[in-house]
Every structure is written in structure tokens, then in C-alpha cells.
C-alpha atoms as a PDB file:
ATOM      1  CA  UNK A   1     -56.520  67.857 173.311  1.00  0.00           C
ATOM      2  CA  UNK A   2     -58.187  65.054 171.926  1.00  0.00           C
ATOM      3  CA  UNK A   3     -61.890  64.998 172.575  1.00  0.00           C
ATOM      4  CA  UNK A   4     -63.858  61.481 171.952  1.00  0.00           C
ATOM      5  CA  UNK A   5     -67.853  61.486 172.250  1.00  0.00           C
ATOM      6  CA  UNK A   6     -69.813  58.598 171.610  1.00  0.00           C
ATOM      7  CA  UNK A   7     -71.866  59.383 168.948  1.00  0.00           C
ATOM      8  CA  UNK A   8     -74.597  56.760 169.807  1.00  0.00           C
ATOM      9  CA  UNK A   9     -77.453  58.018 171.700  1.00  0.00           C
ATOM     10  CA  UNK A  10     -78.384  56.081 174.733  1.00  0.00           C
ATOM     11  CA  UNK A  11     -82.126  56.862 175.958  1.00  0.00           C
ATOM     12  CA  UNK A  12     -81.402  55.630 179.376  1.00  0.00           C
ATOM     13  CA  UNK A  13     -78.305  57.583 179.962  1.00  0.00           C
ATOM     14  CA  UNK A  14     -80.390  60.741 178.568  1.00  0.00           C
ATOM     15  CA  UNK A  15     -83.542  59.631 181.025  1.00  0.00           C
ATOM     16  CA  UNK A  16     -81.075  59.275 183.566  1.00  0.00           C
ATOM     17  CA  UNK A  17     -79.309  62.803 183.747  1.00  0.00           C
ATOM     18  CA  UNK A  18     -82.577  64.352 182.863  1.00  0.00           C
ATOM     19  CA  UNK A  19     -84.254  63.078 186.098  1.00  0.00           C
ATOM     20  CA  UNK A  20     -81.131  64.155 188.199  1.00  0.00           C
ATOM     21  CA  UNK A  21     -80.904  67.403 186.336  1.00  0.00           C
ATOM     22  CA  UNK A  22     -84.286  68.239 187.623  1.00  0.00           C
ATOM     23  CA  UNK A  23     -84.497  67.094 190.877  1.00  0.00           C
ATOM     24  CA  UNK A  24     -81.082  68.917 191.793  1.00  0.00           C
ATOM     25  CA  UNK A  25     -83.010  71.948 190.816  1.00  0.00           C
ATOM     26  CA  UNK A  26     -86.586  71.236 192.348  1.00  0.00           C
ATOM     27  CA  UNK A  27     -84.095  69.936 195.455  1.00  0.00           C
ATOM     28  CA  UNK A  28     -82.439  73.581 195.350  1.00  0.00           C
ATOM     29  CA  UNK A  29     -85.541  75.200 195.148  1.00  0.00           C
ATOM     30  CA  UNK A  30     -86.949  73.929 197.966  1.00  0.00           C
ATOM     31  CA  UNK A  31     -83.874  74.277 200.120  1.00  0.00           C
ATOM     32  CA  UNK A  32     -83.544  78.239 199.401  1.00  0.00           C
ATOM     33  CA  UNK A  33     -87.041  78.399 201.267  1.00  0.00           C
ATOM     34  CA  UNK A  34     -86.065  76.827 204.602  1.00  0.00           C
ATOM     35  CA  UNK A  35     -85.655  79.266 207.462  1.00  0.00           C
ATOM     36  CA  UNK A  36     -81.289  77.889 207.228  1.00  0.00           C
ATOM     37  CA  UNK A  37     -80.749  78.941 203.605  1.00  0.00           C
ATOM     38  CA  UNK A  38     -77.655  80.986 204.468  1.00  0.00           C
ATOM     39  CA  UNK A  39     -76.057  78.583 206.588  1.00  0.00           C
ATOM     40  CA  UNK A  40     -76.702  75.846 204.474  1.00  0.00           C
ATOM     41  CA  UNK A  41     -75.640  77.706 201.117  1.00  0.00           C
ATOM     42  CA  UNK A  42     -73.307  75.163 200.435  1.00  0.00           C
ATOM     43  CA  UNK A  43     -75.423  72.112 200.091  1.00  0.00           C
ATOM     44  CA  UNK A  44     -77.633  73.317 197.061  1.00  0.00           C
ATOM     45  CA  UNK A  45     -74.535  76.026 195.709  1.00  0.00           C
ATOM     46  CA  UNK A  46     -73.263  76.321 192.084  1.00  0.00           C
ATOM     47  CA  UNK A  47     -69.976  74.730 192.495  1.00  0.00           C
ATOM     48  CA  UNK A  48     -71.703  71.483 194.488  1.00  0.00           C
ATOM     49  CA  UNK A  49     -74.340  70.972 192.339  1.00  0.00           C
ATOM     50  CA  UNK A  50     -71.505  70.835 189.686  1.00  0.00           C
ATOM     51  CA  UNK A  51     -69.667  68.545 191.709  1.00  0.00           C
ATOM     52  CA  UNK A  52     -73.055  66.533 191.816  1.00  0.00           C
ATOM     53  CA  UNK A  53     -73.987  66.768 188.115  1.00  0.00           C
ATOM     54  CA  UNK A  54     -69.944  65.563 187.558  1.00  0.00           C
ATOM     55  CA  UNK A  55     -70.749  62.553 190.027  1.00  0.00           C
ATOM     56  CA  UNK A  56     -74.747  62.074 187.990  1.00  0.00           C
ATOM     57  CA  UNK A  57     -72.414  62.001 184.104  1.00  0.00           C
ATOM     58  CA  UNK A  58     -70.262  59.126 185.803  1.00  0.00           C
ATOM     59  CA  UNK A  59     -72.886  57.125 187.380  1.00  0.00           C
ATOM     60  CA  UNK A  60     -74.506  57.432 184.234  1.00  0.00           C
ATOM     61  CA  UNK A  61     -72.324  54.805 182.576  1.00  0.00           C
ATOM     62  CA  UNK A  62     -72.587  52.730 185.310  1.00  0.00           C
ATOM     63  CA  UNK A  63     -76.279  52.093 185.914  1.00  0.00           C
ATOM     64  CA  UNK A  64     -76.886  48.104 186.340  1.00  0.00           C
ATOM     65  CA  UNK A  65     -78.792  46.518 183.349  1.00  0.00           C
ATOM     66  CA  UNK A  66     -81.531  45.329 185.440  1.00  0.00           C
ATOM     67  CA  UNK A  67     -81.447  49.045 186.933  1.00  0.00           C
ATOM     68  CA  UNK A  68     -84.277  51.624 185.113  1.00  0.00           C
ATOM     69  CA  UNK A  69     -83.121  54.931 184.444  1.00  0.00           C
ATOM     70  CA  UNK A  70     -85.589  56.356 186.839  1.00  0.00           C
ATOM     71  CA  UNK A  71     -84.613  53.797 189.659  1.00  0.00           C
ATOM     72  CA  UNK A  72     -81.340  54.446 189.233  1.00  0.00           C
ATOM     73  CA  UNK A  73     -82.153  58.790 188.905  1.00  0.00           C
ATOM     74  CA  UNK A  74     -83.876  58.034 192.657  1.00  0.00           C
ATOM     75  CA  UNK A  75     -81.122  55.614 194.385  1.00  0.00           C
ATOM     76  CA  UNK A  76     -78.654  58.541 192.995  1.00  0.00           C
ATOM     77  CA  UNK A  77     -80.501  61.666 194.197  1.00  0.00           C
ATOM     78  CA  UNK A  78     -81.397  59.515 197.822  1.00  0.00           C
ATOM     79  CA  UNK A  79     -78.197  59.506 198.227  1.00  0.00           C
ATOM     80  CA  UNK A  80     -76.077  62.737 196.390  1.00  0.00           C
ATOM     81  CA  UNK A  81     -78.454  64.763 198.302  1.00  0.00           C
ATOM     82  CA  UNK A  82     -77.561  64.996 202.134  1.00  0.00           C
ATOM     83  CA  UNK A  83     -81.327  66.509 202.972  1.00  0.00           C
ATOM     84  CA  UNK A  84     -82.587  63.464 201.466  1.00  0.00           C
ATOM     85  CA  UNK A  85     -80.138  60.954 202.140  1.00  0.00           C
ATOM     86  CA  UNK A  86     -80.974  58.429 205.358  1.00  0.00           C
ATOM     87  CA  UNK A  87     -78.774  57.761 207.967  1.00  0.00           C
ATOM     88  CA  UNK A  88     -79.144  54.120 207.206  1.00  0.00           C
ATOM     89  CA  UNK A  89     -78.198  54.486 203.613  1.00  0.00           C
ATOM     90  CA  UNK A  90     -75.359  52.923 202.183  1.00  0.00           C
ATOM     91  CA  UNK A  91     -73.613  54.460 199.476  1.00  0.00           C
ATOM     92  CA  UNK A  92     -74.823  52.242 196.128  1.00  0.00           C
ATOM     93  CA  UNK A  93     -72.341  50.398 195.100  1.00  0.00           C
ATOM     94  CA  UNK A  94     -73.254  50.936 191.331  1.00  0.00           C
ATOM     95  CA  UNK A  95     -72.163  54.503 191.269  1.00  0.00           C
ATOM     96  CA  UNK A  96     -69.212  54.458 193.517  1.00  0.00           C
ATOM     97  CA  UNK A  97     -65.657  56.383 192.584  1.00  0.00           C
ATOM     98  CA  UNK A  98     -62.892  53.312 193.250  1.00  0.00           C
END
């Protein structure tokens, strides 16, 4: 298996996952504390917040130039995060799986 890593360090890719790291935690915090916890297990679980941090690594290559790290960290957790997410809400185009 052939394993390639970019070896350049890129501070808004770093901001980025770091802001998405910790709101996904702070998010699950605050969910285990609502009266549903046990029903709602699955929205703030291991294997989803996984699933979410997979989505956060390939968004992070995709954040617009004109985009901040910490607007893009907020459009991405407004929207990964069904509790936070408004019905309204589009999913961003930026970040999308095609």
C-alpha cells in the first residue's frame, strides 16, 4: 500500500479540522444531556462522528479561497450536524461528495 501525505502544512486546513474537531465534541456533549440521549444515540455515536470527521478531512481540501477556515468550520458543522442544521439549509455546495 502506497501511502502519499503532503508534507506541506496548511494553517487553514489545520484551523479548519480543529474547529470541527471541537465542536463535534462540545455538540456531543451537549446532546448526552437532553432528556432523548438513548434514542438519539446515533446522532452524536462513535461510528457517526467518524463518518463526520471522514466528511470534515474531505471538505477540508475543498474550502473556497475567499472562504475562512472558521466560516467554512461553521457552514460545515450547520449543516453535518442534524440538531443544528435548518430546515431551510441547503447542503453547501463547497463540501459536497459528487
Amino acid at each position: 500500500m502506497d501511502i502519499r501525505m503532503d508534507s506541506e502544512f496548511n494553517w487553514k486546513k489545520f484551523q479548519f479540522i480543529t474547529e470541527v474537531k471541537t465542536a463535534l465534541i462540545n455538540n456531543a456533549i451537549n446532546l448526552s444531556l437532553d432528556d432523548s440521549a438513548a434514542e438519539n444515540r446515533h446522532v452524536f455515536s462513535t461510528t457517526g462522528t467518524l463518518g463526520k470527521m471522514d466528511d470534515a478531512f474531505y471538505a477540508a481540501d475543498r474550502i473556497p479561497n475567499d472562504m475562512s477556515a472558521h466560516q467554512a468550520a461553521c457552514e460545515f458543522i450547520g449543516f453535518i450536524c442534524e440538531n443544528l442544521r435548518s430546515e431551510s439549509m441547503a447542503t453547501p455546495s463547497w463540501f459536497t461528495r459528487r
